[in-house]
N, C-alpha and C. Protein backbone atom coordinates (compact mmCIF):
# COMPACT_ATOMS: atom_id res chain seq x y z
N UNK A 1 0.85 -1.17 0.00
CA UNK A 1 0.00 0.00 0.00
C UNK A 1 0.90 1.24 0.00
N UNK A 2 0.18 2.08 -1.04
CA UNK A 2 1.34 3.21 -1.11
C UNK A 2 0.58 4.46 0.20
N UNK A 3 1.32 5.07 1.04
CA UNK A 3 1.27 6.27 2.14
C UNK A 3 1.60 7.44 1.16
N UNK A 4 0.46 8.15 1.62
CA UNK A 4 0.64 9.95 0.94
C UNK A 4 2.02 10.55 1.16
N UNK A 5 2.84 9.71 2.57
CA UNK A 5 4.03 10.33 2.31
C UNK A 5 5.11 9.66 1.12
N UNK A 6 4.55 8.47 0.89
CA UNK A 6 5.64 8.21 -0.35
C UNK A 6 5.38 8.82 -1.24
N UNK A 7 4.32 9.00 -2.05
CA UNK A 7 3.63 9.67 -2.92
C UNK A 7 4.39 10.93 -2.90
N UNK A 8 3.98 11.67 -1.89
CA UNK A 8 4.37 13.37 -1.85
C UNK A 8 6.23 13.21 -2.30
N UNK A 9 6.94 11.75 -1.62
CA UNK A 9 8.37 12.21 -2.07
C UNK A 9 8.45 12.05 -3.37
N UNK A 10 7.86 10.52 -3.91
CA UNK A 10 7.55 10.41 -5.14
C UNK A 10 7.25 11.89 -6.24
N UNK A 11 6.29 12.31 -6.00
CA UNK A 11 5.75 13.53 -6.85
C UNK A 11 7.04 14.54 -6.26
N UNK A 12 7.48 15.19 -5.34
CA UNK A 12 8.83 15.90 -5.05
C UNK A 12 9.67 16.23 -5.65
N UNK A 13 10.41 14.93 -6.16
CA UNK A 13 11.23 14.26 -6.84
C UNK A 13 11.25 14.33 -8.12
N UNK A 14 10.25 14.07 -8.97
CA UNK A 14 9.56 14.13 -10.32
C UNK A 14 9.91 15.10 -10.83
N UNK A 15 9.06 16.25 -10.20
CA UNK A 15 8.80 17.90 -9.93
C UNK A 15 9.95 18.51 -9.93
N UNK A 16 11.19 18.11 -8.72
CA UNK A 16 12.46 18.30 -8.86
C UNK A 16 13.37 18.47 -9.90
N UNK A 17 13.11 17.10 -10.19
CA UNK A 17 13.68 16.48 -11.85
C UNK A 17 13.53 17.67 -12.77
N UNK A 18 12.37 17.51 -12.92
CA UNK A 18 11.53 18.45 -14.10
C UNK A 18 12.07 19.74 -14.35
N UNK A 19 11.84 20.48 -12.97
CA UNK A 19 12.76 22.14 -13.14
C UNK A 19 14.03 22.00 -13.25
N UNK A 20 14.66 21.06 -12.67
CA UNK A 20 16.00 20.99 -12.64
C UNK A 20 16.56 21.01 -14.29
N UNK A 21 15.81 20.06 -14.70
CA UNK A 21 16.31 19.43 -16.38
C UNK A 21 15.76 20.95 -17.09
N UNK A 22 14.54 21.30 -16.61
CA UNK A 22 14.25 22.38 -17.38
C UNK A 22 16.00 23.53 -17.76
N UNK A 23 15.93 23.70 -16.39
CA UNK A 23 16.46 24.70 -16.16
C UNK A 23 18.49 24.42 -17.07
N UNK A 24 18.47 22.80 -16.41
CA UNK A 24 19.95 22.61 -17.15
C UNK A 24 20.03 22.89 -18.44
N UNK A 25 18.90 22.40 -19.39
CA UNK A 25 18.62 22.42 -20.94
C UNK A 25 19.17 23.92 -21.12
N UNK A 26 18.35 24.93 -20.50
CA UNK A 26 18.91 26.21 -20.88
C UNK A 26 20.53 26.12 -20.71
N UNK A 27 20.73 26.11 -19.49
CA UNK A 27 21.69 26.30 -19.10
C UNK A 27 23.22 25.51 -20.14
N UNK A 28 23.14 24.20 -20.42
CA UNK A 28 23.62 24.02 -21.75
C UNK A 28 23.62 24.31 -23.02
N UNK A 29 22.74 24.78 -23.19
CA UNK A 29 22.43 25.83 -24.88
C UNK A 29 22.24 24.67 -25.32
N UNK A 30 21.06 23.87 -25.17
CA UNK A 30 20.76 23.12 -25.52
C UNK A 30 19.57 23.67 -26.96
N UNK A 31 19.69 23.49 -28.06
CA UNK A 31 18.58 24.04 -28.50
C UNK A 31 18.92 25.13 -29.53
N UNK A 32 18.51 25.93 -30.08
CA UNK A 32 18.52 26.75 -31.36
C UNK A 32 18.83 27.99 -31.18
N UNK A 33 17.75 28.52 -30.14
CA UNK A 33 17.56 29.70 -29.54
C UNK A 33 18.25 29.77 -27.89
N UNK A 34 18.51 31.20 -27.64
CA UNK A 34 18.74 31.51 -26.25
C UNK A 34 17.90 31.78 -25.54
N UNK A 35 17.40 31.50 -24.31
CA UNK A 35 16.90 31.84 -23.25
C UNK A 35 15.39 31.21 -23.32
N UNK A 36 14.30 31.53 -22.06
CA UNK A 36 13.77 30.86 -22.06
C UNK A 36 12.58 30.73 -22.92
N UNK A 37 11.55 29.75 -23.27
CA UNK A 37 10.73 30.21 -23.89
C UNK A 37 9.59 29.68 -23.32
N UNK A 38 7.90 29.38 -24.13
CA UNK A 38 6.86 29.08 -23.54
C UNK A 38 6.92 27.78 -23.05
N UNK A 39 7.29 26.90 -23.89
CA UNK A 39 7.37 25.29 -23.07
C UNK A 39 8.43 24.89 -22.18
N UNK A 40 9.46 26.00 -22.22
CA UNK A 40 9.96 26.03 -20.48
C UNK A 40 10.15 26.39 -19.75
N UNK A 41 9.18 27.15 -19.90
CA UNK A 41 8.30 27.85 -18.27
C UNK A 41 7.34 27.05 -17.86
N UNK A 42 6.59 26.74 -19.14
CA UNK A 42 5.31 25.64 -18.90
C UNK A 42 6.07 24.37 -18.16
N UNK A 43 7.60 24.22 -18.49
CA UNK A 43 7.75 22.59 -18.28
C UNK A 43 8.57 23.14 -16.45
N UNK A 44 9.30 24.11 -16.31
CA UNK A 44 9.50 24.64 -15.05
C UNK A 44 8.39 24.79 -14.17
N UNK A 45 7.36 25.55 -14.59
CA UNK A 45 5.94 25.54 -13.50
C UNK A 45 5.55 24.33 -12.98
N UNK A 46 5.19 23.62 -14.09
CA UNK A 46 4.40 21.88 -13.90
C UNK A 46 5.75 21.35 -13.15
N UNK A 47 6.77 21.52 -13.03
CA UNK A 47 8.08 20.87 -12.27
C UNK A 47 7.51 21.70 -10.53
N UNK A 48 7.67 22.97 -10.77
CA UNK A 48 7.16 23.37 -8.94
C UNK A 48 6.00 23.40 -8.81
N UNK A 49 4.59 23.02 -9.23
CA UNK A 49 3.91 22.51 -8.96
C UNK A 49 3.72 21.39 -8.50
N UNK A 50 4.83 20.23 -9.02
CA UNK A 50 4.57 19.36 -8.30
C UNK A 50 5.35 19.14 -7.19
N UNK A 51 6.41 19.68 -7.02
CA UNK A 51 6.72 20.25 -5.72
C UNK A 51 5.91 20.30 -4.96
N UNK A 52 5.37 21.31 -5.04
CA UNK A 52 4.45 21.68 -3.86
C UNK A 52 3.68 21.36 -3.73
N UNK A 53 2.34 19.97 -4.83
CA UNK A 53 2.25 18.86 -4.22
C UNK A 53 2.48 17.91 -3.53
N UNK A 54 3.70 17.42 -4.31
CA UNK A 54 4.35 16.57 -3.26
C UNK A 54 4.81 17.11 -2.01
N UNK A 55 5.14 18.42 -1.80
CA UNK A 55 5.65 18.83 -0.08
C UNK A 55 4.06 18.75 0.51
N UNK A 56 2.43 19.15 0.34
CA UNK A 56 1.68 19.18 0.74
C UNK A 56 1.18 18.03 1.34
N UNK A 57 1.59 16.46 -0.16
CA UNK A 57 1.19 14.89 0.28
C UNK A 57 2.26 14.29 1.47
N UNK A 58 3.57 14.82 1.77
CA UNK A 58 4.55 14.53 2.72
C UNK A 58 4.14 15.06 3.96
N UNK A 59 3.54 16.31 4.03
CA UNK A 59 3.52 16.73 5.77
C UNK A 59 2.19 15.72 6.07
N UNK A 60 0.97 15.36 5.10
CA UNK A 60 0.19 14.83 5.77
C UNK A 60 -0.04 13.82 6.46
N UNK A 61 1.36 12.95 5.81
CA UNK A 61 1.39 11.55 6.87
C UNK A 61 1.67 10.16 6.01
N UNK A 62 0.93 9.55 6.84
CA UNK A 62 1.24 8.14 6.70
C UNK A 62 -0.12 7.69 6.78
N UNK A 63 -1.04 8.46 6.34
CA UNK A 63 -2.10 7.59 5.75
C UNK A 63 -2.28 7.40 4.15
N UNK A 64 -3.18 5.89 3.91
CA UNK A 64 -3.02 5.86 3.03
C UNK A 64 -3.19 6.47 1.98
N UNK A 65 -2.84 6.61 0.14
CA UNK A 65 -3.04 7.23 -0.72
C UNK A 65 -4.09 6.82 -1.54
């Protein structure tokens, strides 16, 4: 049985990932153009969004998901 707190690290983590990679892609000049554009902000937001899901599913516990 999965607990909202695995979940919340689970989703954390993801979310983490997400901005992180967002953010490296720029940061390597990965790509055609410089700096940022609409799908990675879109792909940075949906990354701290789920952040802050997942920090919301972690404080609540250890009940189930």
């Amino acid at each position: 049985m999965v607990t909202k707190r695995q979940l919340g690290i689970f989703l954390a983590l993801v979310g983490l990932t997400a901005a992180v990679g967002t953010v490296a892609v720029d940061w390597i000049g990965a790509g055609k153009w410089s700096g940022f554009g609409p799908l990675q902000w879109i792909g940075l937001s949906a990354g701290l969004a789920l952040v802050g899901i997942g920090t919301v599913l972690f404080r609540i516990g250890d009940r189930p998901a």
